[in-house]
PDB file of N, CA and C in Angstrom:
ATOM      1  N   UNK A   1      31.438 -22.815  20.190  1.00  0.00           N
ATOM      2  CA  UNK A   1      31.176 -24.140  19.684  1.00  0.00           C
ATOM      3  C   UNK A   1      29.711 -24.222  19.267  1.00  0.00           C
ATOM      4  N   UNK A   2      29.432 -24.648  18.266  1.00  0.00           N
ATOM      5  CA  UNK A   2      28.113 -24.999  17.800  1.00  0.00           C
ATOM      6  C   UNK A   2      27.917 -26.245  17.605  1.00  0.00           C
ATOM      7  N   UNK A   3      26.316 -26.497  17.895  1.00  0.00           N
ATOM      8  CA  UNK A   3      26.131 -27.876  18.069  1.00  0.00           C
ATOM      9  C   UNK A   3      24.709 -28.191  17.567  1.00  0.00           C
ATOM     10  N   UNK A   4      24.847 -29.250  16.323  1.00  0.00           N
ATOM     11  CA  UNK A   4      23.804 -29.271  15.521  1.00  0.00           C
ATOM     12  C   UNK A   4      22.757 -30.619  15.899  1.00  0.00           C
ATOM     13  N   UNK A   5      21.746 -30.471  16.438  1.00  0.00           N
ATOM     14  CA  UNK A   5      21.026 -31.242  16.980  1.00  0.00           C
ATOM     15  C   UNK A   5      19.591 -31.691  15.637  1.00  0.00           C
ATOM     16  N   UNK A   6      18.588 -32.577  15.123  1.00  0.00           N
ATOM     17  CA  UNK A   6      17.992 -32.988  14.415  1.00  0.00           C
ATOM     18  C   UNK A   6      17.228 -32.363  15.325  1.00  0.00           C
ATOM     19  N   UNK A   7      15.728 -31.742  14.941  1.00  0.00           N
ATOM     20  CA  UNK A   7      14.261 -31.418  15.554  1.00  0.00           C
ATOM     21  C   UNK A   7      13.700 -32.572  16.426  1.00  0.00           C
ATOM     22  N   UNK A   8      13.909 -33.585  15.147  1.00  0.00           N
ATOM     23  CA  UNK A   8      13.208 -34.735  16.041  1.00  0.00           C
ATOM     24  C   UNK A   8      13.844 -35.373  17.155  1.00  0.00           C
ATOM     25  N   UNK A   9      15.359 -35.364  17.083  1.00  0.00           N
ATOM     26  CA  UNK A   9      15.629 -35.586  18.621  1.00  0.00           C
ATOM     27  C   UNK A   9      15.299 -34.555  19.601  1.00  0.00           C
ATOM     28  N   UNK A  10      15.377 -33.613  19.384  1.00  0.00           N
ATOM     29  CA  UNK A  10      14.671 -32.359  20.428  1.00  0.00           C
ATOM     30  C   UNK A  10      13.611 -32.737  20.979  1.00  0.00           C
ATOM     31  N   UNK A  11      12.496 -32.968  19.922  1.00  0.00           N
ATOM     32  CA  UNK A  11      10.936 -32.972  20.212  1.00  0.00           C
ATOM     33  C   UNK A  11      10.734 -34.591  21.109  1.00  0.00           C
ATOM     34  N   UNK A  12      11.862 -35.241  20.315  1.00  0.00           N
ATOM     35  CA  UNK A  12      11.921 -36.424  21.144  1.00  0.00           C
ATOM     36  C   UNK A  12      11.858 -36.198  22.789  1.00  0.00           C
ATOM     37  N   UNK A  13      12.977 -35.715  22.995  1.00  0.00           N
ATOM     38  CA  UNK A  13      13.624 -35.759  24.563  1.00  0.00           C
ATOM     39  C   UNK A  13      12.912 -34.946  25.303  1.00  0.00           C
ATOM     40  N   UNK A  14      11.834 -33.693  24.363  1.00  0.00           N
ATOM     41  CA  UNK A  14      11.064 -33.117  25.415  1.00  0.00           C
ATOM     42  C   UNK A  14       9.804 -34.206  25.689  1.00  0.00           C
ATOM     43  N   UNK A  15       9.267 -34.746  24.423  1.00  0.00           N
ATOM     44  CA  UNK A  15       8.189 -35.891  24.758  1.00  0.00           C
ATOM     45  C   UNK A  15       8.622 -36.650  25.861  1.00  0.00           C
ATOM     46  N   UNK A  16      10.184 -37.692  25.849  1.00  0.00           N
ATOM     47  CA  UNK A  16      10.556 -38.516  27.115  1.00  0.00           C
ATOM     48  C   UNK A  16      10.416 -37.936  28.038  1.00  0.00           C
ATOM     49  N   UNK A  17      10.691 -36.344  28.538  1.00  0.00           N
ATOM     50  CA  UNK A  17      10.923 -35.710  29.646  1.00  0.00           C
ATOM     51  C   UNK A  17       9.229 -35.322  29.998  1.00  0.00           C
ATOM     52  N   UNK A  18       8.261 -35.149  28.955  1.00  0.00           N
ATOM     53  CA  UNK A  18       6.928 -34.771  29.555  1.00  0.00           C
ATOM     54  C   UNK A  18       6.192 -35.971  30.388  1.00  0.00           C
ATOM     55  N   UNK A  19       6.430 -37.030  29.390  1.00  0.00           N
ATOM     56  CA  UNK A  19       6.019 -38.017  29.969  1.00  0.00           C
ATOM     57  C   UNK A  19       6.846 -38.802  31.163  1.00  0.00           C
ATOM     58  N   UNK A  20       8.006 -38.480  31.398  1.00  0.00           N
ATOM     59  CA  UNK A  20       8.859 -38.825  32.485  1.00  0.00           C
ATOM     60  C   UNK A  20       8.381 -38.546  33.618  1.00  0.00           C
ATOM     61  N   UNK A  21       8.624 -37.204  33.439  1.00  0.00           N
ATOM     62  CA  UNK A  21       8.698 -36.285  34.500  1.00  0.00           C
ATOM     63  C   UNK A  21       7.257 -35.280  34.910  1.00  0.00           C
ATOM     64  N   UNK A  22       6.476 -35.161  34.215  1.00  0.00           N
ATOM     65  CA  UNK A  22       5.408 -34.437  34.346  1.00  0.00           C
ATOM     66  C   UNK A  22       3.894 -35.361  34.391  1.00  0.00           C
ATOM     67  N   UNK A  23       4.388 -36.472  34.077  1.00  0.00           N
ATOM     68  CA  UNK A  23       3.135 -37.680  34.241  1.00  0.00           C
ATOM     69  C   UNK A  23       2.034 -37.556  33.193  1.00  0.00           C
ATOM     70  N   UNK A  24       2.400 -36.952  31.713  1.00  0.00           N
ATOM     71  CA  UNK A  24       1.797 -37.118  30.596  1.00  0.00           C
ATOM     72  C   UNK A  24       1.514 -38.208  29.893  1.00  0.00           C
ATOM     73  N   UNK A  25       0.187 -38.770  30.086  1.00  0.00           N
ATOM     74  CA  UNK A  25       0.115 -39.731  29.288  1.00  0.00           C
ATOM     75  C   UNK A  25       0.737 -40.400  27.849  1.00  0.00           C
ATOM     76  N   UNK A  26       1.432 -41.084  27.557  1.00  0.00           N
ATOM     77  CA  UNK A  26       1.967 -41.381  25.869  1.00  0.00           C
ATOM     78  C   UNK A  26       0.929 -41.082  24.924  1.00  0.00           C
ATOM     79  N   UNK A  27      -0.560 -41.424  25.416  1.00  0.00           N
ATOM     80  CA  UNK A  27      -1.010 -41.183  24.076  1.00  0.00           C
ATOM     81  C   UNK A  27      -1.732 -40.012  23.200  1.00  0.00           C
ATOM     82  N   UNK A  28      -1.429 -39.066  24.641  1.00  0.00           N
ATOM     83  CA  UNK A  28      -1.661 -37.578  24.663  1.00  0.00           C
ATOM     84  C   UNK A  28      -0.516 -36.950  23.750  1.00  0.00           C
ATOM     85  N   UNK A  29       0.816 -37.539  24.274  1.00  0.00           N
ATOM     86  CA  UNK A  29       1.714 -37.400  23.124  1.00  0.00           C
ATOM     87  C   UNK A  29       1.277 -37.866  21.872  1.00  0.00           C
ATOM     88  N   UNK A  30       1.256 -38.722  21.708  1.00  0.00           N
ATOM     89  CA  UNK A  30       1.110 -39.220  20.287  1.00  0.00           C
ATOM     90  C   UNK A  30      -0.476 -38.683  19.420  1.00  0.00           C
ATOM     91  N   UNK A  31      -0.941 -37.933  19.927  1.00  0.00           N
ATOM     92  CA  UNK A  31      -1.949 -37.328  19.464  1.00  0.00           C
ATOM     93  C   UNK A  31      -1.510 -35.453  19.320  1.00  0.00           C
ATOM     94  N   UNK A  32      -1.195 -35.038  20.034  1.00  0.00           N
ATOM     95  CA  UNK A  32      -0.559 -33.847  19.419  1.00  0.00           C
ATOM     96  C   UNK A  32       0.712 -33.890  18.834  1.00  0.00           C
ATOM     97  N   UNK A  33       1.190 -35.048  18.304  1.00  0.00           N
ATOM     98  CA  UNK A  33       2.322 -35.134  17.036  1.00  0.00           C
ATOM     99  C   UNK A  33       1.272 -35.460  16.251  1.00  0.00           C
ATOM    100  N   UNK A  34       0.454 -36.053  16.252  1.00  0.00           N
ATOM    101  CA  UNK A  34      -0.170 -36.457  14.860  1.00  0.00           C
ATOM    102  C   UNK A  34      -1.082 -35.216  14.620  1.00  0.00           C
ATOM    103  N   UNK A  35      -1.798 -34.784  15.634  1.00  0.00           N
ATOM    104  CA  UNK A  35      -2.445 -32.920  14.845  1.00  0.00           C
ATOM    105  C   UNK A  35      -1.586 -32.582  14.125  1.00  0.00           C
ATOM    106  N   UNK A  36      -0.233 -32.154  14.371  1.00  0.00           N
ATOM    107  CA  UNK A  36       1.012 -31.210  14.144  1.00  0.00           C
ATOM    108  C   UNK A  36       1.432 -31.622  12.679  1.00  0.00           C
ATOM    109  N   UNK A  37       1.350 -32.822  12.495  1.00  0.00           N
ATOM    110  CA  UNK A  37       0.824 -33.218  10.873  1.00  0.00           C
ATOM    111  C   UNK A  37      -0.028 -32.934  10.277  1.00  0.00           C
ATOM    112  N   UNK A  38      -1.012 -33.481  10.515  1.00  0.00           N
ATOM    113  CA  UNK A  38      -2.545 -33.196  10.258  1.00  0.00           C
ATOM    114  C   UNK A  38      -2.513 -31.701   9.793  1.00  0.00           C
ATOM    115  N   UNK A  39      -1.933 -30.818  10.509  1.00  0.00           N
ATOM    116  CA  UNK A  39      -2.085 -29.048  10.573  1.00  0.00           C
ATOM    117  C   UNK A  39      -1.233 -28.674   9.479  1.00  0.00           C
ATOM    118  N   UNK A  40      -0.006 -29.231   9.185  1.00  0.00           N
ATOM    119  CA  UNK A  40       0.824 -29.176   8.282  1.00  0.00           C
ATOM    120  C   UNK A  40       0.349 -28.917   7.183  1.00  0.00           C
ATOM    121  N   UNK A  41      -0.526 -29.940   6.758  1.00  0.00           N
ATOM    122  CA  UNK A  41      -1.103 -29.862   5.646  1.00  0.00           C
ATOM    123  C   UNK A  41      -2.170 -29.256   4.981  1.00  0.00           C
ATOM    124  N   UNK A  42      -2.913 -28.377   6.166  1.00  0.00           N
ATOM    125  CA  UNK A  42      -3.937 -27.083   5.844  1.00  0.00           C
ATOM    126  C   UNK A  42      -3.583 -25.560   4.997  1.00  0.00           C
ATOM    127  N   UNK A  43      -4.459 -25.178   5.293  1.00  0.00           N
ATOM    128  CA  UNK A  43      -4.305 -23.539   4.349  1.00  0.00           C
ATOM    129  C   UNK A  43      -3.609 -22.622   5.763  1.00  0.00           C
ATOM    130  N   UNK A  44      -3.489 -23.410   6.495  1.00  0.00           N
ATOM    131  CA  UNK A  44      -3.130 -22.446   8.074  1.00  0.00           C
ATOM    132  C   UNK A  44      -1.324 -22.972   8.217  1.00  0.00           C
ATOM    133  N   UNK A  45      -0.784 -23.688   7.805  1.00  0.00           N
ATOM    134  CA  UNK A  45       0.659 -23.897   7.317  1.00  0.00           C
ATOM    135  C   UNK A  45       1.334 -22.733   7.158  1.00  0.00           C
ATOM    136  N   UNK A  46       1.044 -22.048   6.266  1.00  0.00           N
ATOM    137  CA  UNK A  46       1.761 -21.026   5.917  1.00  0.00           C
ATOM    138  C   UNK A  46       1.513 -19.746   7.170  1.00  0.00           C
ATOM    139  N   UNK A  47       0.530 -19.530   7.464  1.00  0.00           N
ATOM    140  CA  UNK A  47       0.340 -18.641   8.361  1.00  0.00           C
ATOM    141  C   UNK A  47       1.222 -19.391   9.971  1.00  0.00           C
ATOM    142  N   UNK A  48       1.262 -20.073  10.501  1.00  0.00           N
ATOM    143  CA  UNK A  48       1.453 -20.502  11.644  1.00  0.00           C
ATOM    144  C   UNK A  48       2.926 -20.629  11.556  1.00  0.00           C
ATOM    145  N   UNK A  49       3.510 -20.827  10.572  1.00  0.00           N
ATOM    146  CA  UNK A  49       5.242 -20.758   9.895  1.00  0.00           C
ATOM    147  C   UNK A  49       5.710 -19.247   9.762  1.00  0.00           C
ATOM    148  N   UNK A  50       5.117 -18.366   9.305  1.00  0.00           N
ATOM    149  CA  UNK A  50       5.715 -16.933   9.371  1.00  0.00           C
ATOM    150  C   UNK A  50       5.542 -16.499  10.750  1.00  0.00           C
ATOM    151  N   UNK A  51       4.427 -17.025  11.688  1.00  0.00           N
ATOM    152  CA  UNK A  51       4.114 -16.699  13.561  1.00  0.00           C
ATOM    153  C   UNK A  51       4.990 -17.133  13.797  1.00  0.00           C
ATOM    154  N   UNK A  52       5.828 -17.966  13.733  1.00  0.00           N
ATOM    155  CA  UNK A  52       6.694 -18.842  14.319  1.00  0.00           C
ATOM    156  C   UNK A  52       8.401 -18.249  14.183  1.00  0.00           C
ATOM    157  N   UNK A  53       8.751 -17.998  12.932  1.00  0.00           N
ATOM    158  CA  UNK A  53       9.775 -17.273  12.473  1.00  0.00           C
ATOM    159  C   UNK A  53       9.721 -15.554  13.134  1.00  0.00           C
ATOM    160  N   UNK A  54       8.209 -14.902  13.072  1.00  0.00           N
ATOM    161  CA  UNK A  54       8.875 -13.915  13.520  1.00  0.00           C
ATOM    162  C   UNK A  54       8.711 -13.864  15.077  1.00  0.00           C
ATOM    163  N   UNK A  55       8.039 -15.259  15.540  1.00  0.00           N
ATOM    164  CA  UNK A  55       8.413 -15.130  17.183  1.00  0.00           C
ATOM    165  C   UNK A  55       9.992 -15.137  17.514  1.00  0.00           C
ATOM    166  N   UNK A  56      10.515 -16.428  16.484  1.00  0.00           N
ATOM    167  CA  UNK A  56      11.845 -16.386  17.052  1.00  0.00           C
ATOM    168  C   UNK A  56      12.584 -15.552  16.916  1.00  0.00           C
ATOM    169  N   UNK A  57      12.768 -14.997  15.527  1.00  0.00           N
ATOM    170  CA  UNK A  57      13.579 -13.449  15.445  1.00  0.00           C
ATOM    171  C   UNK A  57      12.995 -12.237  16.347  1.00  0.00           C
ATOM    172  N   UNK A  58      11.967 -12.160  16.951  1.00  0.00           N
ATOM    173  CA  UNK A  58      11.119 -11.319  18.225  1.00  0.00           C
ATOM    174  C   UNK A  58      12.704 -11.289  19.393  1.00  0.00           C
ATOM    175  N   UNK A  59      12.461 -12.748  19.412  1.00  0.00           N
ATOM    176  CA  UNK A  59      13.431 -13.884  20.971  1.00  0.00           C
ATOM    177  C   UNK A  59      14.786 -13.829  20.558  1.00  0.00           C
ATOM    178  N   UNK A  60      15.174 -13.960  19.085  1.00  0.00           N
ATOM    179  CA  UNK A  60      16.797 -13.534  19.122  1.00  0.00           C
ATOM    180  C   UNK A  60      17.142 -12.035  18.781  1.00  0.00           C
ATOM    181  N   UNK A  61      15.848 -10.972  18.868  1.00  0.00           N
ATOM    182  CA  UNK A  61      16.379  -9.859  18.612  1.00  0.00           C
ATOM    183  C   UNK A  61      16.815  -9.121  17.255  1.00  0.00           C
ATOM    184  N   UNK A  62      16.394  -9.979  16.194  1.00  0.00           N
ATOM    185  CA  UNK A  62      16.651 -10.156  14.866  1.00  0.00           C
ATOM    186  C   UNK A  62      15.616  -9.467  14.576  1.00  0.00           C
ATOM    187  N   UNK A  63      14.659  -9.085  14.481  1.00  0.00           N
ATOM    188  CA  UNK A  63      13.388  -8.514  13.851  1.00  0.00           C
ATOM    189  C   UNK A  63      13.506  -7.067  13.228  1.00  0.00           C
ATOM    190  N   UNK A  64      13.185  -7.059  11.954  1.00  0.00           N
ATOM    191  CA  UNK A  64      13.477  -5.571  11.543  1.00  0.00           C
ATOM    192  C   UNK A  64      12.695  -4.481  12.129  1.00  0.00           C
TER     193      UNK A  64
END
């Protein structure tokens, strides 16, 4: 069974759960979502997107 979940509910429920459960301030959250934008839009985008892809193919074993 596969099960297709949106990012932003993900990133959501780990934010509810940091700040739930780990006693993270909200606005600590809401400041490293807004870097994570902010970063988006640099010359470092592209580099931090291919780190990312070949971490996960690293983690599913996919990597040529």
């Amino acid at each position: 069974m596969t099960v297709s979940l949106p990012l932003v509910l993900v990133l959501g429920l780990i934010a509810w759960g940091t700040v739930r459960f780990l006693g993270v301030r909200v606005w600590i959250v809401v400041v490293i979502a807004l870097f994570g934008f902010l970063l988006s839009r640099t010359v470092l985008a592209p580099l931090i997107d291919s780190g990312t892809r070949s971490g996960v193919d690293v983690i599913n074993g996919t990597h040529d």
